[in-house]
PDB file of N, CA and C in Angstrom:
ATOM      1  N   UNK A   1     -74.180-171.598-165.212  1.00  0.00           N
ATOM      2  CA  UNK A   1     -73.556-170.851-166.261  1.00  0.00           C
ATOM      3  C   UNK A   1     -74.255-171.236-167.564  1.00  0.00           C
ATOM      4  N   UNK A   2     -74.710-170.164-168.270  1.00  0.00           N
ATOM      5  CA  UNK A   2     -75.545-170.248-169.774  1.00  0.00           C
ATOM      6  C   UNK A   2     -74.785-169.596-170.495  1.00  0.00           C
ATOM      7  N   UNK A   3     -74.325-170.587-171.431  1.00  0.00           N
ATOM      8  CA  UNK A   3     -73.418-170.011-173.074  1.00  0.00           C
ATOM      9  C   UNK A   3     -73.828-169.864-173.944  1.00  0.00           C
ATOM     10  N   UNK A   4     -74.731-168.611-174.178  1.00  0.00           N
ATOM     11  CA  UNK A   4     -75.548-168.673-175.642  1.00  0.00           C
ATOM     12  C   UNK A   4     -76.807-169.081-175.168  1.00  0.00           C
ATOM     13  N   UNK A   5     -77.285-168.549-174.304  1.00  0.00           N
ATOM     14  CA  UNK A   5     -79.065-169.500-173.659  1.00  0.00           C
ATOM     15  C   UNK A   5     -79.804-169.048-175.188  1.00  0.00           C
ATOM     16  N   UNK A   6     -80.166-170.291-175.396  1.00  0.00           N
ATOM     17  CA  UNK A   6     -81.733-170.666-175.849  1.00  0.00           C
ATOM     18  C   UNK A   6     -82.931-169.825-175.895  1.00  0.00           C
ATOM     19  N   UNK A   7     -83.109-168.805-175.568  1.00  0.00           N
ATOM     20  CA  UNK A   7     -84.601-168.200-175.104  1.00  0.00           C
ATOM     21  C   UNK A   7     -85.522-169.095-176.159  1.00  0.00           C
ATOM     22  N   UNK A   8     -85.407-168.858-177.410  1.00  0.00           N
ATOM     23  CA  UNK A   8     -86.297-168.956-178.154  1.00  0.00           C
ATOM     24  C   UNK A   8     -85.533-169.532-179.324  1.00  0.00           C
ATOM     25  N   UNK A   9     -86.490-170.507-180.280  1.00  0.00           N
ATOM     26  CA  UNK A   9     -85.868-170.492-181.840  1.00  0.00           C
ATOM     27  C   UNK A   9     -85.970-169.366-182.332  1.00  0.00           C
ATOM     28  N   UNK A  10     -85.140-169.434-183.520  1.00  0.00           N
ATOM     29  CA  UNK A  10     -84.757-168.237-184.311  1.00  0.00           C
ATOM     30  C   UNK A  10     -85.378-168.009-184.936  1.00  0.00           C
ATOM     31  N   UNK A  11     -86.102-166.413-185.110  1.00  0.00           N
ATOM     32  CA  UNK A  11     -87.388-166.326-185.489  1.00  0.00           C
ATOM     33  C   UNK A  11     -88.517-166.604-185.084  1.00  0.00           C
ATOM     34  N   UNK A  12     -88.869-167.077-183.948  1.00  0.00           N
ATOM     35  CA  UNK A  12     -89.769-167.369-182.820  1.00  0.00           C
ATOM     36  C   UNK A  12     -90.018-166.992-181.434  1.00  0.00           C
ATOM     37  N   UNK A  13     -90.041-165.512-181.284  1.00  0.00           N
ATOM     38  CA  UNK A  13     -89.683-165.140-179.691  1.00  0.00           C
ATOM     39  C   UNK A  13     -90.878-165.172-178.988  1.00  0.00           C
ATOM     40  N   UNK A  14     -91.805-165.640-179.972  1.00  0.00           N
ATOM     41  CA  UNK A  14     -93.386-165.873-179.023  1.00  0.00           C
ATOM     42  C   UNK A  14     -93.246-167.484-178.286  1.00  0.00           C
ATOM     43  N   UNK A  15     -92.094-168.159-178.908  1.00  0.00           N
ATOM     44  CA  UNK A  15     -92.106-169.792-177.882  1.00  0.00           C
ATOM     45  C   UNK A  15     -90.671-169.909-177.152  1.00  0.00           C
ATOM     46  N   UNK A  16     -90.415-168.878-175.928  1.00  0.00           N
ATOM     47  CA  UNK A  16     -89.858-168.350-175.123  1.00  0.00           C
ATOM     48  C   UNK A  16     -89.420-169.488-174.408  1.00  0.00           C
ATOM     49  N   UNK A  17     -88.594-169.964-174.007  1.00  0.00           N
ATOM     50  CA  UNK A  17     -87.826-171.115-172.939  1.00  0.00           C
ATOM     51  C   UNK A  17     -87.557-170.382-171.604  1.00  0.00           C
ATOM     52  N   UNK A  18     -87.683-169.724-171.403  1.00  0.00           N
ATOM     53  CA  UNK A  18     -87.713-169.321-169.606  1.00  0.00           C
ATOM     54  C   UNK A  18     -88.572-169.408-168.293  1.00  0.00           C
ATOM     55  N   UNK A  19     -89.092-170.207-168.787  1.00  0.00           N
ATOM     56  CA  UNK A  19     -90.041-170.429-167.428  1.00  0.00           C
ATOM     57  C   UNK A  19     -89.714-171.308-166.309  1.00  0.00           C
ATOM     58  N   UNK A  20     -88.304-172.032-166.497  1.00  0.00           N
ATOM     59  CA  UNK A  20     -88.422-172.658-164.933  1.00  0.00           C
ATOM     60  C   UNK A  20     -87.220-171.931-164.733  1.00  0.00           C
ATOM     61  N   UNK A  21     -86.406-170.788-165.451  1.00  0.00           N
ATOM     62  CA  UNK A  21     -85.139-170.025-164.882  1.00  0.00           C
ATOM     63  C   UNK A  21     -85.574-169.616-163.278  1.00  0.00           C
ATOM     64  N   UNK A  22     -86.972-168.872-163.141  1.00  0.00           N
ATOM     65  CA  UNK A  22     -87.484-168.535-161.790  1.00  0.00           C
ATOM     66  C   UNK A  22     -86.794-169.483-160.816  1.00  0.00           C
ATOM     67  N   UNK A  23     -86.990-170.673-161.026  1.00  0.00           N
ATOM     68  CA  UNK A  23     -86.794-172.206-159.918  1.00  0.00           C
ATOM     69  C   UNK A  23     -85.656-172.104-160.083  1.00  0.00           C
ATOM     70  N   UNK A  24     -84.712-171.539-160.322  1.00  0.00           N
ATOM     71  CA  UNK A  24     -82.978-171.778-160.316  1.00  0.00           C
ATOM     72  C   UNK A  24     -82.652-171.399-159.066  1.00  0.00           C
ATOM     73  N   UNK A  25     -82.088-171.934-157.829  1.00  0.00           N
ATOM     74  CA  UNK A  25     -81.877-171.097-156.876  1.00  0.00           C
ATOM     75  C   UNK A  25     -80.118-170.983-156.642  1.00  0.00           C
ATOM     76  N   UNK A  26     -79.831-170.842-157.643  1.00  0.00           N
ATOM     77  CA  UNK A  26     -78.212-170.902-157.585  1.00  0.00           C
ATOM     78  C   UNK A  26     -77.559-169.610-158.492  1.00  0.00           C
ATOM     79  N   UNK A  27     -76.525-168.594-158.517  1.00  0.00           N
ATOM     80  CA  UNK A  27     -76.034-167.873-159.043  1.00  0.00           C
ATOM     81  C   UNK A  27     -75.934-168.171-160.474  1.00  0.00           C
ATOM     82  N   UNK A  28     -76.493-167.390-161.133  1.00  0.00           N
ATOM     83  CA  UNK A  28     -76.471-167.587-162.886  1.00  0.00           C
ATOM     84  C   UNK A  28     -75.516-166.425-163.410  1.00  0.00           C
ATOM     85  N   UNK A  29     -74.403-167.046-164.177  1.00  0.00           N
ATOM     86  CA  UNK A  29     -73.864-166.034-165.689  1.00  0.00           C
ATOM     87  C   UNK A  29     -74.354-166.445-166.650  1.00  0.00           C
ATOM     88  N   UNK A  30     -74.674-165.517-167.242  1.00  0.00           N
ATOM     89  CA  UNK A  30     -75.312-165.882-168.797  1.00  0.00           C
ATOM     90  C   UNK A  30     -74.012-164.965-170.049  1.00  0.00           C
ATOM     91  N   UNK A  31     -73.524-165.919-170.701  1.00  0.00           N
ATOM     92  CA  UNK A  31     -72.985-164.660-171.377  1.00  0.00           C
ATOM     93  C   UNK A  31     -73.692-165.357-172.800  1.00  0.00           C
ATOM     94  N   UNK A  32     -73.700-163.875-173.508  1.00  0.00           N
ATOM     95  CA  UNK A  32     -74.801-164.520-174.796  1.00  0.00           C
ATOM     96  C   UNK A  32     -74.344-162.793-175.935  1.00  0.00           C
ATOM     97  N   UNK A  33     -73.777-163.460-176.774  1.00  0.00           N
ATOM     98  CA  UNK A  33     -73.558-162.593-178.383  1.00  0.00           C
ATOM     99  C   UNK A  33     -74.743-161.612-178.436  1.00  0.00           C
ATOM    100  N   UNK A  34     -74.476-160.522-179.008  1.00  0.00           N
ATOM    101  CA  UNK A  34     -74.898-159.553-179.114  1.00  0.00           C
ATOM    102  C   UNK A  34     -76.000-159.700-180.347  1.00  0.00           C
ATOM    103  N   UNK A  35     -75.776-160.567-181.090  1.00  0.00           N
ATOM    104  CA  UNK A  35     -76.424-160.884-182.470  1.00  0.00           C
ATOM    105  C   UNK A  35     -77.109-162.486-182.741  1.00  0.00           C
ATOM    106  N   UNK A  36     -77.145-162.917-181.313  1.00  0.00           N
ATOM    107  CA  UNK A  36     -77.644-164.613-180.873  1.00  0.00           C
ATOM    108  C   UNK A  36     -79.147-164.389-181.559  1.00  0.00           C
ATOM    109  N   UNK A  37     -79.236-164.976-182.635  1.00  0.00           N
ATOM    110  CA  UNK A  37     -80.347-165.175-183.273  1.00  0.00           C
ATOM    111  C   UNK A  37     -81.401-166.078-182.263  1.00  0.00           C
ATOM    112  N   UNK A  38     -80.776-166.768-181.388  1.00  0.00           N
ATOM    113  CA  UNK A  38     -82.259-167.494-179.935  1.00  0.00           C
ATOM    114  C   UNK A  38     -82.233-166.625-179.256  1.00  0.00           C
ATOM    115  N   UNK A  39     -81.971-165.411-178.831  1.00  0.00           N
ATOM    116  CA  UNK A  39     -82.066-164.764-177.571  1.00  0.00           C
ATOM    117  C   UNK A  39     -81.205-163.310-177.805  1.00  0.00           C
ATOM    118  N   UNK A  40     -81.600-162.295-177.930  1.00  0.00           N
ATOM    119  CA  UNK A  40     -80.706-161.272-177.269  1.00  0.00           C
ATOM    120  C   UNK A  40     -80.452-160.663-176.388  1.00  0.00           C
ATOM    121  N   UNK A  41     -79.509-160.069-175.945  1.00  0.00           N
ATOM    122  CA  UNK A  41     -79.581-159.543-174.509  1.00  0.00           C
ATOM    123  C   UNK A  41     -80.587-158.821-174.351  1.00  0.00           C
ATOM    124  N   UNK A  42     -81.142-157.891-175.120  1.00  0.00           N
ATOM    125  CA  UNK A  42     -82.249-157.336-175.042  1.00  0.00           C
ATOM    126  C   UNK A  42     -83.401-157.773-174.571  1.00  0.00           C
ATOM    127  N   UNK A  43     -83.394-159.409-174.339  1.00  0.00           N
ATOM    128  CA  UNK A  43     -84.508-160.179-174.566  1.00  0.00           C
ATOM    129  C   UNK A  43     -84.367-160.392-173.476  1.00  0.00           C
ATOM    130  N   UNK A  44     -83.129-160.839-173.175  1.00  0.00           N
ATOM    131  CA  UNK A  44     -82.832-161.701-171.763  1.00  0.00           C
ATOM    132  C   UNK A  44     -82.791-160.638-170.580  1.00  0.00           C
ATOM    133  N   UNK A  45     -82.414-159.501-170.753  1.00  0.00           N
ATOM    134  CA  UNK A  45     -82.549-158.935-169.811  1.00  0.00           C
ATOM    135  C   UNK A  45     -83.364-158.369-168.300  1.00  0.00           C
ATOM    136  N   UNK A  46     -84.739-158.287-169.119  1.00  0.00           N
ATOM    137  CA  UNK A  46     -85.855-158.044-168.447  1.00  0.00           C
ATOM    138  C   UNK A  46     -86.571-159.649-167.390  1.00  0.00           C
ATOM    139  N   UNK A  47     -85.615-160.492-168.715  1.00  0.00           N
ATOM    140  CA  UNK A  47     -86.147-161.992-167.512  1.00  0.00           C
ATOM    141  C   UNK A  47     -84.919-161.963-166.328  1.00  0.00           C
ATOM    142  N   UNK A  48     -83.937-161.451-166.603  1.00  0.00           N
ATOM    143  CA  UNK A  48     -82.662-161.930-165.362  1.00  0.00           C
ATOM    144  C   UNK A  48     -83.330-160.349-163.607  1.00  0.00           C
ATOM    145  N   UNK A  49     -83.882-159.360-163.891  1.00  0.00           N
ATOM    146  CA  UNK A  49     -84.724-158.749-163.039  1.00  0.00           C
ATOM    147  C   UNK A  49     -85.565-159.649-162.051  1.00  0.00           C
ATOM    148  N   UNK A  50     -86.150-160.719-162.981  1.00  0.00           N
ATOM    149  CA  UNK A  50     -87.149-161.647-162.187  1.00  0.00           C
ATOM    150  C   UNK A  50     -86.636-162.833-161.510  1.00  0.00           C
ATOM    151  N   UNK A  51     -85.302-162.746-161.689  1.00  0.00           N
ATOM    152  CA  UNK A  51     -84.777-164.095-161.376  1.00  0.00           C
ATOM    153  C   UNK A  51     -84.127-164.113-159.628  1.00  0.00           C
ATOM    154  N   UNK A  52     -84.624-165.313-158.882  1.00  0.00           N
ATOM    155  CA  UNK A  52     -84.460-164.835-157.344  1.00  0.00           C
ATOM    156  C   UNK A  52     -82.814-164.861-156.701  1.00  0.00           C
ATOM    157  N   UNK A  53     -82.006-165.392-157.604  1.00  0.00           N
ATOM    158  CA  UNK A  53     -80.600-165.042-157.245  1.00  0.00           C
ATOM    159  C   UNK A  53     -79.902-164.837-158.017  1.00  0.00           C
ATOM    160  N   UNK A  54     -78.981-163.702-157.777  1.00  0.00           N
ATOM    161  CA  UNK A  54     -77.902-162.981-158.534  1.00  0.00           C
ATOM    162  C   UNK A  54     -77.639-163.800-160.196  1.00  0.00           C
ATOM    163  N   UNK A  55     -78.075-162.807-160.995  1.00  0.00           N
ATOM    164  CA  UNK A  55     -77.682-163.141-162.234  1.00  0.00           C
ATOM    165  C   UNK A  55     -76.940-161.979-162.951  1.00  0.00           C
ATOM    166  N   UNK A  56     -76.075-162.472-163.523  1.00  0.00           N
ATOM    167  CA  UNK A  56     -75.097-161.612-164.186  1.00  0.00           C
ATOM    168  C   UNK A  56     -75.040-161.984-166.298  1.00  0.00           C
ATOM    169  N   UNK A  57     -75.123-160.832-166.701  1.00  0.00           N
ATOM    170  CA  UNK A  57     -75.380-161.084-168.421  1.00  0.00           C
ATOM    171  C   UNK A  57     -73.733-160.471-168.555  1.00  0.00           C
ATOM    172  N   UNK A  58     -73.198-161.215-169.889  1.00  0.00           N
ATOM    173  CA  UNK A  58     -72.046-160.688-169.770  1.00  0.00           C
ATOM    174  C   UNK A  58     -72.584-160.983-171.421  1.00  0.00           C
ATOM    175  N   UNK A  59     -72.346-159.274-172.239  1.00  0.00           N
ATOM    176  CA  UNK A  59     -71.980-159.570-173.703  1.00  0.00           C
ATOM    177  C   UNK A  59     -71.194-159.964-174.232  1.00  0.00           C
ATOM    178  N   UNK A  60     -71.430-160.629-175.522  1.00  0.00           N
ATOM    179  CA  UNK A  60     -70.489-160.557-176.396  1.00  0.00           C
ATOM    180  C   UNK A  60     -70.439-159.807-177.435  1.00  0.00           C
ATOM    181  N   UNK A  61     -69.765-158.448-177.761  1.00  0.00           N
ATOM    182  CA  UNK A  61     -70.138-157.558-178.709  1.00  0.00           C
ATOM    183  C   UNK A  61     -70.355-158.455-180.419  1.00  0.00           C
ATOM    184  N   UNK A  62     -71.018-157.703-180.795  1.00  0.00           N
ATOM    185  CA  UNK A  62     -71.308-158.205-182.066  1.00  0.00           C
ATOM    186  C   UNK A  62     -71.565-160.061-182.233  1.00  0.00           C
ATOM    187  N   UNK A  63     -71.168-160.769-181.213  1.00  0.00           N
ATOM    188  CA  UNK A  63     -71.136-162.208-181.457  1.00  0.00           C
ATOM    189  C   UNK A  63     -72.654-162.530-181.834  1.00  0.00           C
ATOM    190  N   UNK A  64     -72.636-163.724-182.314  1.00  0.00           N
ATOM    191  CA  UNK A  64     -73.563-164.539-182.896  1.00  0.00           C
ATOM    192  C   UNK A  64     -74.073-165.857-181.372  1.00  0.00           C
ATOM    193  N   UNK A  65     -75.032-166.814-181.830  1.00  0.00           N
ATOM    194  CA  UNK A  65     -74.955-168.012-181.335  1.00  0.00           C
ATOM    195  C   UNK A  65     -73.830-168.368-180.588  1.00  0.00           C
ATOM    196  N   UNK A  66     -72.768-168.962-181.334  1.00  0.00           N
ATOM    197  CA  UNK A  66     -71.553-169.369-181.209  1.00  0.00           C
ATOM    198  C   UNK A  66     -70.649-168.509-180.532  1.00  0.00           C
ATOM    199  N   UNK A  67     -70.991-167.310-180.553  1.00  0.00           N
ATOM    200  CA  UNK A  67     -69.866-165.937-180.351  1.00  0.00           C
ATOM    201  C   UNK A  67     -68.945-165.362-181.374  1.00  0.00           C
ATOM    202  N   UNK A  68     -69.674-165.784-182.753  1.00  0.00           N
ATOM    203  CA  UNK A  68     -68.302-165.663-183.890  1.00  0.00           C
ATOM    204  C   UNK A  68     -68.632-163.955-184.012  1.00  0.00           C
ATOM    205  N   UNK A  69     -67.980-163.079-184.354  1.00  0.00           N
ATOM    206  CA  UNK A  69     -68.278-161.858-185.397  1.00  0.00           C
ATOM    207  C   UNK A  69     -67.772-162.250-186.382  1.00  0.00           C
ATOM    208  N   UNK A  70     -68.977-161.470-187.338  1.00  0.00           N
ATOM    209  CA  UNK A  70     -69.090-161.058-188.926  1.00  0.00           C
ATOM    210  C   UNK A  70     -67.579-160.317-189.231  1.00  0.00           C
ATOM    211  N   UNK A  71     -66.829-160.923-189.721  1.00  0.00           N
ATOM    212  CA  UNK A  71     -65.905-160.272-190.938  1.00  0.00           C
ATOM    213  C   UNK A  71     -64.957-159.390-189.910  1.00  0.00           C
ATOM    214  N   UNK A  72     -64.116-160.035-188.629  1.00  0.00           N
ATOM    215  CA  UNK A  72     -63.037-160.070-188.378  1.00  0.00           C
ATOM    216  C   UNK A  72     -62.061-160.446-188.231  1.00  0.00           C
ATOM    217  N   UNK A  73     -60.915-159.899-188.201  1.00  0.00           N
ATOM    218  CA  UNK A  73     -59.353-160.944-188.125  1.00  0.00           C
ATOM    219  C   UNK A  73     -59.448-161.588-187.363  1.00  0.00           C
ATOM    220  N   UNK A  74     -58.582-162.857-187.659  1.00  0.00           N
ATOM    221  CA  UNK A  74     -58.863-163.841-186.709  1.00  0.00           C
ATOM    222  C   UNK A  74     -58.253-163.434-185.110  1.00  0.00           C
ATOM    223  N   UNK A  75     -57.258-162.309-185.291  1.00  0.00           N
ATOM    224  CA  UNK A  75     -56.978-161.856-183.756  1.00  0.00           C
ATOM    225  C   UNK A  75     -57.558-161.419-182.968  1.00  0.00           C
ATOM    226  N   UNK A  76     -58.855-160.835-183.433  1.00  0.00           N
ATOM    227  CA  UNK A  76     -59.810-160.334-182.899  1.00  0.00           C
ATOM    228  C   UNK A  76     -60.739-161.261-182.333  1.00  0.00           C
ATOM    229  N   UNK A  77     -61.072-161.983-183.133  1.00  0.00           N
ATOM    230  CA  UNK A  77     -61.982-163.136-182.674  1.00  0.00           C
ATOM    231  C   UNK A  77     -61.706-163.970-181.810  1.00  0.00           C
ATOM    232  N   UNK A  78     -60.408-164.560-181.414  1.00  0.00           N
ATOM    233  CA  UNK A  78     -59.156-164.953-179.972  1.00  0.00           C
ATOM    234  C   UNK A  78     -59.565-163.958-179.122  1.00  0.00           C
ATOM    235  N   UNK A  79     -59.057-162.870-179.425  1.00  0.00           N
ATOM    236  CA  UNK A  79     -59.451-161.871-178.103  1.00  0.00           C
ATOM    237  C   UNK A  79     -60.766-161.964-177.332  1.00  0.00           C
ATOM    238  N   UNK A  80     -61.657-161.960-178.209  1.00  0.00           N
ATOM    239  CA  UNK A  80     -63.093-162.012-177.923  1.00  0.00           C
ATOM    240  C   UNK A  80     -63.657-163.353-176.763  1.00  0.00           C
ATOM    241  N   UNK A  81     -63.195-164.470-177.894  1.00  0.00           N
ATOM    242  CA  UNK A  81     -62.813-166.088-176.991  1.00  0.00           C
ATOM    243  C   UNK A  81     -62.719-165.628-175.872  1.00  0.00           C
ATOM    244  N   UNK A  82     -61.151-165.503-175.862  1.00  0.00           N
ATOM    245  CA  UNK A  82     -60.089-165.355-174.317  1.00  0.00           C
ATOM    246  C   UNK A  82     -60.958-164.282-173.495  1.00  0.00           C
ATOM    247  N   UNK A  83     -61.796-163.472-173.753  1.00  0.00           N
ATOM    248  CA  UNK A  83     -62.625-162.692-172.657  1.00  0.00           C
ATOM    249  C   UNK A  83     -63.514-163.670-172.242  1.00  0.00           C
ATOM    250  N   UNK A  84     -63.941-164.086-173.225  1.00  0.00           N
ATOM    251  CA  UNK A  84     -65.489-164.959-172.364  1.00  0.00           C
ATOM    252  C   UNK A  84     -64.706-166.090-171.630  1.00  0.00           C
ATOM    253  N   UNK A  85     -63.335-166.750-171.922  1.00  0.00           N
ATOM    254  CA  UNK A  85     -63.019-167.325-171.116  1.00  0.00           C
ATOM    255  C   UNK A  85     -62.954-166.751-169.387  1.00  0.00           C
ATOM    256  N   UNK A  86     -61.900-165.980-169.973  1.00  0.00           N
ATOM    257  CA  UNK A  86     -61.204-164.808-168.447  1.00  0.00           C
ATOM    258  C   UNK A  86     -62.778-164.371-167.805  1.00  0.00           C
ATOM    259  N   UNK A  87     -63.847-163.973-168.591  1.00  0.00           N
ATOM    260  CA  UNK A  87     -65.507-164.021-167.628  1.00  0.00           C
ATOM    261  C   UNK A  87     -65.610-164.918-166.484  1.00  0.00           C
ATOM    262  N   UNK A  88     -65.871-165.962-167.416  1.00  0.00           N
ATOM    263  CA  UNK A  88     -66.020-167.610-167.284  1.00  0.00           C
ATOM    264  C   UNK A  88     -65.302-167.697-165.687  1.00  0.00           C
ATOM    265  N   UNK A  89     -64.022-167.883-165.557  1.00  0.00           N
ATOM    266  CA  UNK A  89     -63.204-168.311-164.897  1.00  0.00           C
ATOM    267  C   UNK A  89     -63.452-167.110-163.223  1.00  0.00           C
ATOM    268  N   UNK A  90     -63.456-165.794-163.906  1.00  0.00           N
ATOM    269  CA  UNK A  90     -63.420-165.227-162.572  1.00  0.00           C
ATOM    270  C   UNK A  90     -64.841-164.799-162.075  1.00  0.00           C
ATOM    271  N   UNK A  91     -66.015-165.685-163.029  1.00  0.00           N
ATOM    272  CA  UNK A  91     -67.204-165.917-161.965  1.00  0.00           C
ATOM    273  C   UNK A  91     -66.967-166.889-161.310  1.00  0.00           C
ATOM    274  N   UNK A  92     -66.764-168.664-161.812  1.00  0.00           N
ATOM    275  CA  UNK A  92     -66.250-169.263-160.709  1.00  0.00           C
ATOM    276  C   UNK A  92     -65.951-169.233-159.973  1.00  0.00           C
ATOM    277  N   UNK A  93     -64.365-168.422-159.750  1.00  0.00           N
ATOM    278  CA  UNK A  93     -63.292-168.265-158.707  1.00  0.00           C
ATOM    279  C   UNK A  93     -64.396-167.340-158.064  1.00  0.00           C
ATOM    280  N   UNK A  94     -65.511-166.739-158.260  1.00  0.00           N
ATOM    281  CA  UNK A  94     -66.238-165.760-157.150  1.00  0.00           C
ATOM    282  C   UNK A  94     -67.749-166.344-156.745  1.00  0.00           C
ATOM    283  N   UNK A  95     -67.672-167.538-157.654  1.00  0.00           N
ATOM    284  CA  UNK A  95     -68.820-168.574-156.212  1.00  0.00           C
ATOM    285  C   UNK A  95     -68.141-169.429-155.498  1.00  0.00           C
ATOM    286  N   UNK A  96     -67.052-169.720-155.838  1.00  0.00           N
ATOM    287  CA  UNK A  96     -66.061-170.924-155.165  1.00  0.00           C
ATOM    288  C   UNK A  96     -65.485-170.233-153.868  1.00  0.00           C
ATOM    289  N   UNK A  97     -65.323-169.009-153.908  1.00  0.00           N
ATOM    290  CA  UNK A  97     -64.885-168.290-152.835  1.00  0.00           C
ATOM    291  C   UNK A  97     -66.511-167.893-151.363  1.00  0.00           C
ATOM    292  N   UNK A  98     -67.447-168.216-152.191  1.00  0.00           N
ATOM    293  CA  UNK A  98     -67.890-167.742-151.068  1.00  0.00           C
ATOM    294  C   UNK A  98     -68.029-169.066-149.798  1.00  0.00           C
TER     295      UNK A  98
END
């Protein structure tokens, strides 16, 4: 499980961190903010294609690094949390089951 992966520093997508993801041979979630200044899904996407077992990207709309959004109520931003939790939890419960 990757929270916010790393691809790259910010502002640096030419010094890329994915090269031993290939060697992972275990089920990957990645969930990663929509606005993750190291990595966007955009970025990450085309590497999780190459990857030899099941990987799953789960957004976070608008989130950052951290997963915060820009200039919402704080109820919103709980909600947001409590999804990536409720993600979180029922990928587990669906490698633990196999």
């Amino acid at each position: 499980m990757l929270l916010g992966y790393p691809l790259h520093p910010p502002g640096r997508p030419e010094q890329r961190r994915d090269k031993h993801l290939p060697s992972i041979q275990r089920p990957m979630l990645i969930v990663q903010g929509g606005r993750d200044a190291f990595g966007t899904p955009a970025e990450l996407e085309p590497i999780l294609a190459t990857l030899p077992r099941p990987a799953t990207l789960h957004l976070v709309p608008g989130g950052d690094h951290s997963f915060k959004v820009p200039r919402v109520d704080p109820s919103r931003q709980t909600a947001l949390i409590e999804e990536v939790h409720r993600t979180v939890a029922a990928w587990i419960a669906s490698i633990v089951s196999r």
